[in-house]
Protein backbone atom coordinates (compact mmCIF):
# COMPACT_ATOMS: atom_id res chain seq x y z
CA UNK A 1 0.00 0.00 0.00
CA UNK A 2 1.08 3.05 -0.68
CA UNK A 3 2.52 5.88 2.12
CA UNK A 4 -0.23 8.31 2.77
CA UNK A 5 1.71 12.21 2.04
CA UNK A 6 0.80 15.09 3.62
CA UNK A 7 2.37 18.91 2.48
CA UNK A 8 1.84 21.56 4.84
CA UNK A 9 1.65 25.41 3.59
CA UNK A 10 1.95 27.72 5.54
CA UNK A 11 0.81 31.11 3.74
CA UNK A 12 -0.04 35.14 4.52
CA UNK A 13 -1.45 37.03 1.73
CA UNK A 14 -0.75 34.61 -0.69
CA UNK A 15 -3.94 34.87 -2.45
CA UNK A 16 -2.18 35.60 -5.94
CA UNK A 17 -0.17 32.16 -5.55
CA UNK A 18 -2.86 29.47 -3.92
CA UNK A 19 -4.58 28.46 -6.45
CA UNK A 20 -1.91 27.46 -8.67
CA UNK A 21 0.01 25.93 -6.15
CA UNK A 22 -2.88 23.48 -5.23
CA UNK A 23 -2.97 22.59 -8.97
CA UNK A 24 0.32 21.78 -9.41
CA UNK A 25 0.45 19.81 -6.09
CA UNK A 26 -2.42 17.81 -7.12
CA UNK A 27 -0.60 17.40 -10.51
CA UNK A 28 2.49 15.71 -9.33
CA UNK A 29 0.97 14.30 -5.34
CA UNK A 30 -2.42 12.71 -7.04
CA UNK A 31 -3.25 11.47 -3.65
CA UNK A 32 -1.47 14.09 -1.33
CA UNK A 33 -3.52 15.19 1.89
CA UNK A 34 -3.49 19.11 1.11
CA UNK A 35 -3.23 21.82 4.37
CA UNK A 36 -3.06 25.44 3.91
CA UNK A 37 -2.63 27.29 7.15
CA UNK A 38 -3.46 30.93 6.39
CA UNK A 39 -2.39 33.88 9.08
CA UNK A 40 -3.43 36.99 6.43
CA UNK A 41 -5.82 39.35 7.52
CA UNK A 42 -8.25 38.77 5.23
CA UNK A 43 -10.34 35.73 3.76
CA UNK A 44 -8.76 35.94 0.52
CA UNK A 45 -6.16 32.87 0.47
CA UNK A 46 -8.34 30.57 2.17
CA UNK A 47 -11.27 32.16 -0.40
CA UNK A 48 -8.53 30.82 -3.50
CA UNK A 49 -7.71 27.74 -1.39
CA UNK A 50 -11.46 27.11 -1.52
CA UNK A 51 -12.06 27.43 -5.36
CA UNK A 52 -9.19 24.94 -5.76
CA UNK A 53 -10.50 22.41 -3.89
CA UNK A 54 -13.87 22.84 -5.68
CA UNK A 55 -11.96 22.45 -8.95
CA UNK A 56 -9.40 19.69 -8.12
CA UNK A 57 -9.75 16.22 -8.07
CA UNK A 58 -9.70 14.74 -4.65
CA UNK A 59 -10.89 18.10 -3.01
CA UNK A 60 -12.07 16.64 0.12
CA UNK A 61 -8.17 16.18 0.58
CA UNK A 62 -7.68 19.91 0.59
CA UNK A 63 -8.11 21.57 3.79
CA UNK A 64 -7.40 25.60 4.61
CA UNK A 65 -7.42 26.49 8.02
CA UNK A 66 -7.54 30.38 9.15
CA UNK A 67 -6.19 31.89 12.35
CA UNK A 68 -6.74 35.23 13.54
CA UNK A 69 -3.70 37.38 13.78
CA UNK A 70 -0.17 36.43 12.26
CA UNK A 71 1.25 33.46 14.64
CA UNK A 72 3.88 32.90 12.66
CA UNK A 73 5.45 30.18 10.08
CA UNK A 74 6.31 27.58 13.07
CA UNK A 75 3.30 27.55 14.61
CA UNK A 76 1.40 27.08 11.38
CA UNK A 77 3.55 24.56 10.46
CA UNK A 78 2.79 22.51 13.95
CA UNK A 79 -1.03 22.94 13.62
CA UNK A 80 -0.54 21.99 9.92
CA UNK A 81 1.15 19.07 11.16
CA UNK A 82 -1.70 17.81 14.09
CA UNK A 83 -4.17 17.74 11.16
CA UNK A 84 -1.88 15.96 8.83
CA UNK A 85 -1.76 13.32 11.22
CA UNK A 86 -4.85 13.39 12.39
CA UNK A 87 -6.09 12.18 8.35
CA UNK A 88 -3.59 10.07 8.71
CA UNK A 89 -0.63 10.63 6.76
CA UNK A 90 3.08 8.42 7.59
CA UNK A 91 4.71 10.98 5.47
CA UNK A 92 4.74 15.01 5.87
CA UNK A 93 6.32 17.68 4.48
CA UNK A 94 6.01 21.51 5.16
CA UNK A 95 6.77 23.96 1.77
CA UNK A 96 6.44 27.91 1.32
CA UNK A 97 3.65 29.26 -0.55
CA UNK A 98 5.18 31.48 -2.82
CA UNK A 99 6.62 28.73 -5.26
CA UNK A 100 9.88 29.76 -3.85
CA UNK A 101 10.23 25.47 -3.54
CA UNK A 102 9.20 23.63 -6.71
CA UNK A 103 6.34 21.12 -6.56
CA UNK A 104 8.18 19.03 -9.24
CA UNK A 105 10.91 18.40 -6.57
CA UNK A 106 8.93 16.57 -4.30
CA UNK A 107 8.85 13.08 -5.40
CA UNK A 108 12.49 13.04 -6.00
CA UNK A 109 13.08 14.29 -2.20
CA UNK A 110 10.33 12.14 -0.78
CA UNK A 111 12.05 9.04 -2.28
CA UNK A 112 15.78 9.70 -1.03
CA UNK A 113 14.07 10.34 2.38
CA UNK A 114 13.11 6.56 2.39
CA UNK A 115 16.10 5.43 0.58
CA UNK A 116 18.12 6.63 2.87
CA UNK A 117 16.02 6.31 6.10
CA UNK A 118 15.57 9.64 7.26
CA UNK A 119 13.50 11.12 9.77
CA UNK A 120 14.34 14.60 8.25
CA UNK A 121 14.94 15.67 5.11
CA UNK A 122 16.32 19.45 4.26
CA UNK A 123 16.36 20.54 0.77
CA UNK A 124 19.01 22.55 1.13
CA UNK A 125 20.30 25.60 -0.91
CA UNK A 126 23.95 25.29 0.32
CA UNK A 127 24.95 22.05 -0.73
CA UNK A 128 26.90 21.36 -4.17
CA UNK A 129 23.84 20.85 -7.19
CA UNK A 130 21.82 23.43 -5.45
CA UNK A 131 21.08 26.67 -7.25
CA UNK A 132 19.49 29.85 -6.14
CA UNK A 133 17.50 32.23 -8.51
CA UNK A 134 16.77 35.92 -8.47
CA UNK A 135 17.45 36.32 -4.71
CA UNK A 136 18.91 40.00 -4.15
CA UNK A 137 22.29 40.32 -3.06
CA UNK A 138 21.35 41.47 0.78
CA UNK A 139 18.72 38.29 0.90
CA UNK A 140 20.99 36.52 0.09
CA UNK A 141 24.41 37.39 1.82
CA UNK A 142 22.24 37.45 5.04
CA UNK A 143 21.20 33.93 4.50
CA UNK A 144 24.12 32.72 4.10
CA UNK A 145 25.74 34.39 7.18
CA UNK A 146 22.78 33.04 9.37
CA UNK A 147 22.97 29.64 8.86
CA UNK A 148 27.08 30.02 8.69
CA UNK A 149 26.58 31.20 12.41
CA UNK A 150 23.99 28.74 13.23
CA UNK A 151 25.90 25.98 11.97
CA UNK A 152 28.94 27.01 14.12
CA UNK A 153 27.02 27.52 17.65
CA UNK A 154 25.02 24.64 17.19
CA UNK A 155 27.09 22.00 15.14
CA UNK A 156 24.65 20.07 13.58
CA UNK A 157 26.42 18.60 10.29
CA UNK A 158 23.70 20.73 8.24
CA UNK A 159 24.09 22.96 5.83
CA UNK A 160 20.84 24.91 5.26
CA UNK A 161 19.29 25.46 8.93
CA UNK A 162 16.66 28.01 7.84
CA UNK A 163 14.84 26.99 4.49
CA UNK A 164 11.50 25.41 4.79
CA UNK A 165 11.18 22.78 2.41
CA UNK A 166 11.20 19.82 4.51
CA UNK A 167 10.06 15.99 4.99
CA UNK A 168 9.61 13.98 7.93
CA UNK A 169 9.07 10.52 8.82
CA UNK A 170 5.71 9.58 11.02
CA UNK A 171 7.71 9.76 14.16
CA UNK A 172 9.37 12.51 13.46
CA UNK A 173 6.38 14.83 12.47
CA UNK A 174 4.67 13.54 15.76
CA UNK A 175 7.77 15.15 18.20
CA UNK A 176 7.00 18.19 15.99
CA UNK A 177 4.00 18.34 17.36
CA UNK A 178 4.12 17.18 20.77
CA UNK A 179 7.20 19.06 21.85
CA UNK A 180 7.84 21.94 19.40
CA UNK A 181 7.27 25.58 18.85
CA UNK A 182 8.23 26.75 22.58
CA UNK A 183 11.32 28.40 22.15
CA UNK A 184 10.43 31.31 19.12
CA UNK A 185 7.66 31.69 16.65
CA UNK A 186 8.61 32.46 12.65
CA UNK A 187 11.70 31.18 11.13
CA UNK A 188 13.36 30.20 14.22
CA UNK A 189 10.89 27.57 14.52
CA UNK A 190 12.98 25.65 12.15
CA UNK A 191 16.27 26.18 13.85
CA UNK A 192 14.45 24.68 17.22
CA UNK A 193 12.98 21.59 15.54
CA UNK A 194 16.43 20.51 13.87
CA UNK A 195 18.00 21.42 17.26
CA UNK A 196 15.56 18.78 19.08
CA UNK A 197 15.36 15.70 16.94
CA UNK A 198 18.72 15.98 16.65
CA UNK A 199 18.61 15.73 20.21
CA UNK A 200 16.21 12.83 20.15
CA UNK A 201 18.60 10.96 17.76
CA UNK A 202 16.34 11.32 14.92
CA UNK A 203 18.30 10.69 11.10
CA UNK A 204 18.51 13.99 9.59
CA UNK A 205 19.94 14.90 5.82
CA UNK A 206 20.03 17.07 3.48
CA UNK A 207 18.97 17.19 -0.33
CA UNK A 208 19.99 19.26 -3.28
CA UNK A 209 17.28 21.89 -4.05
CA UNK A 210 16.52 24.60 -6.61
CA UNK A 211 15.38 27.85 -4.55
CA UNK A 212 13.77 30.51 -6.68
CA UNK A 213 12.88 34.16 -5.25
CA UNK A 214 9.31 34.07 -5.39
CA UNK A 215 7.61 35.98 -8.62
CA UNK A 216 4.46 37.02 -7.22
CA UNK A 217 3.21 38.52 -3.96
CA UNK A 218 5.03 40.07 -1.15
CA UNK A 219 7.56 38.57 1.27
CA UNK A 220 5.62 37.83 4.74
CA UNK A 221 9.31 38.22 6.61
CA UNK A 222 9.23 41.75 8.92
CA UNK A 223 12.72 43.04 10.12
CA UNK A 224 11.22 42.47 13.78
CA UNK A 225 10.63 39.04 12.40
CA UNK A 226 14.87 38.74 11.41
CA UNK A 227 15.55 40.70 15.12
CA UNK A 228 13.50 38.00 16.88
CA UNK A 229 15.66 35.12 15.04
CA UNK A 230 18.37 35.89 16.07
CA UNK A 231 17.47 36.42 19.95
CA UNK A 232 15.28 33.20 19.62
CA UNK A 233 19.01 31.70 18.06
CA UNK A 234 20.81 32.61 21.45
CA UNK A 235 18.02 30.91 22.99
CA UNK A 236 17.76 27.64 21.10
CA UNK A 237 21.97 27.46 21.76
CA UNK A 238 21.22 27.43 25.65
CA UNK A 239 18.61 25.31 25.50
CA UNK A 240 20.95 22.89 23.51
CA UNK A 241 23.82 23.17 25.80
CA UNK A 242 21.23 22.53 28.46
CA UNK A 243 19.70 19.68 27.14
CA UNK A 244 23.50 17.96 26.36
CA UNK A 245 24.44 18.91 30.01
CA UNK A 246 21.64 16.76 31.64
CA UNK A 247 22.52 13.76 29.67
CA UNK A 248 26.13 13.81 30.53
């Protein structure tokens, strides 16, 4: 029988992107589980997510879930998750809604993450066969220097701590859930689950991906966003150190 997938989107004001994205994830999943998790301030991306899964085959698989006020990427991600699971889905991944990660990539990244038995899989800009389009300079120099100085506090052998285009196991989508999202909302989210499967000796990896700046829309990212980051990185380092201090 075949493993029941799940993809997670997260989305704000992504209204001009939705629709299409559903398409082409129903083109290449066929029998993917489908949850948007919308934080914008109007109805308008759930209203797109709607006439998509009127359109598309399987629509009772496509489910958009609104929350008042913007709780940021990791959060969504975690209630994304719950419901995931809750349909039933062994396999889950979480993508960004501004075809900034390529639909068309997802079986290829779905079947090294079995291959090679992995609880987590990155698809990672910063590995060699990755290729970034159309990011601006500062974007991307920033980036770069963020997960240079994540990878050095925290010393996970990863290369790409920050992009969102990820795939977990059952298990692994389950300690999302139960015991994630504490230390920082927003980006840092991912930093702190990487940080704690790690911990949990969960098989994590990394994937060659093509990342392209997104075309349409507006980034959701706020500089108080970036400033919270990094004080939620300091905090994720202690709670590492921590955590490796009381199994010693």
């Amino acid at each position: 029988m075949a493993e029941r997938v799940g993809v997670c989107i997260p989305s704000y004001k992504e209204q001009d992107n939705m629709s299409a994205l559903l398409t082409r994830l129903r083109e290449t999943l066929p029998d993917a589980w489908l949850v948007v998790v919308d934080d914008s301030p109007d109805m308008a991306t759930v209203d797109a997510a709607a006439k998509a899964k009127s359109a598309l085959p399987l629509g009772d698989r496509i489910h958009a879930i609104h929350r008042e006020g913007k709780g940021g990427r990791g959060s969504a991600v975690i209630v994304g998750m719950k419901w995931l699971l809750d349909a039933g889905c062994e396999r889950v991944l979480e993508m960004d809604s501004d075809f900034s990660h390529s639909p068309e990539e997802i079986p290829g990244h779905l079947a090294a993450a079995r291959e090679r038995g992995l609880d987590l899989l990155i698809a990672s800009r910063y590995i060699p066969g990755s290729r970034i389009e159309n990011w601006p300079f500062k974007r991307r120099f920033f980036s770069k220097c963020s997960n240079t100085v994540a990878r050095l506090l925290l010393g996970i052998p990863i290369h790409d701590y920050t992009n969102g285009f990820r795939f977990y196991s059952h298990r692994a989508a389950q300690k999302v859930v139960r015991d994630c999202g504490q230390l920082g909302k927003g980006f840092i989210a991912l930093i702190e689950i990487l940080v704690k499967l790690d911990l949990a000796g969960f098989a994590i990896g990394e994937s060659p991906t093509q990342f392209i700046n997104r075309l349409r829309g507006e980034s959701s990212v706020t500089h108080k966003e970036v400033t919270e980051s990094i004080l939620g990185l300091f905090r994720i380092v202690s709670y590492q150190r921590a955590a490796r201090r009381g199994r010693a």
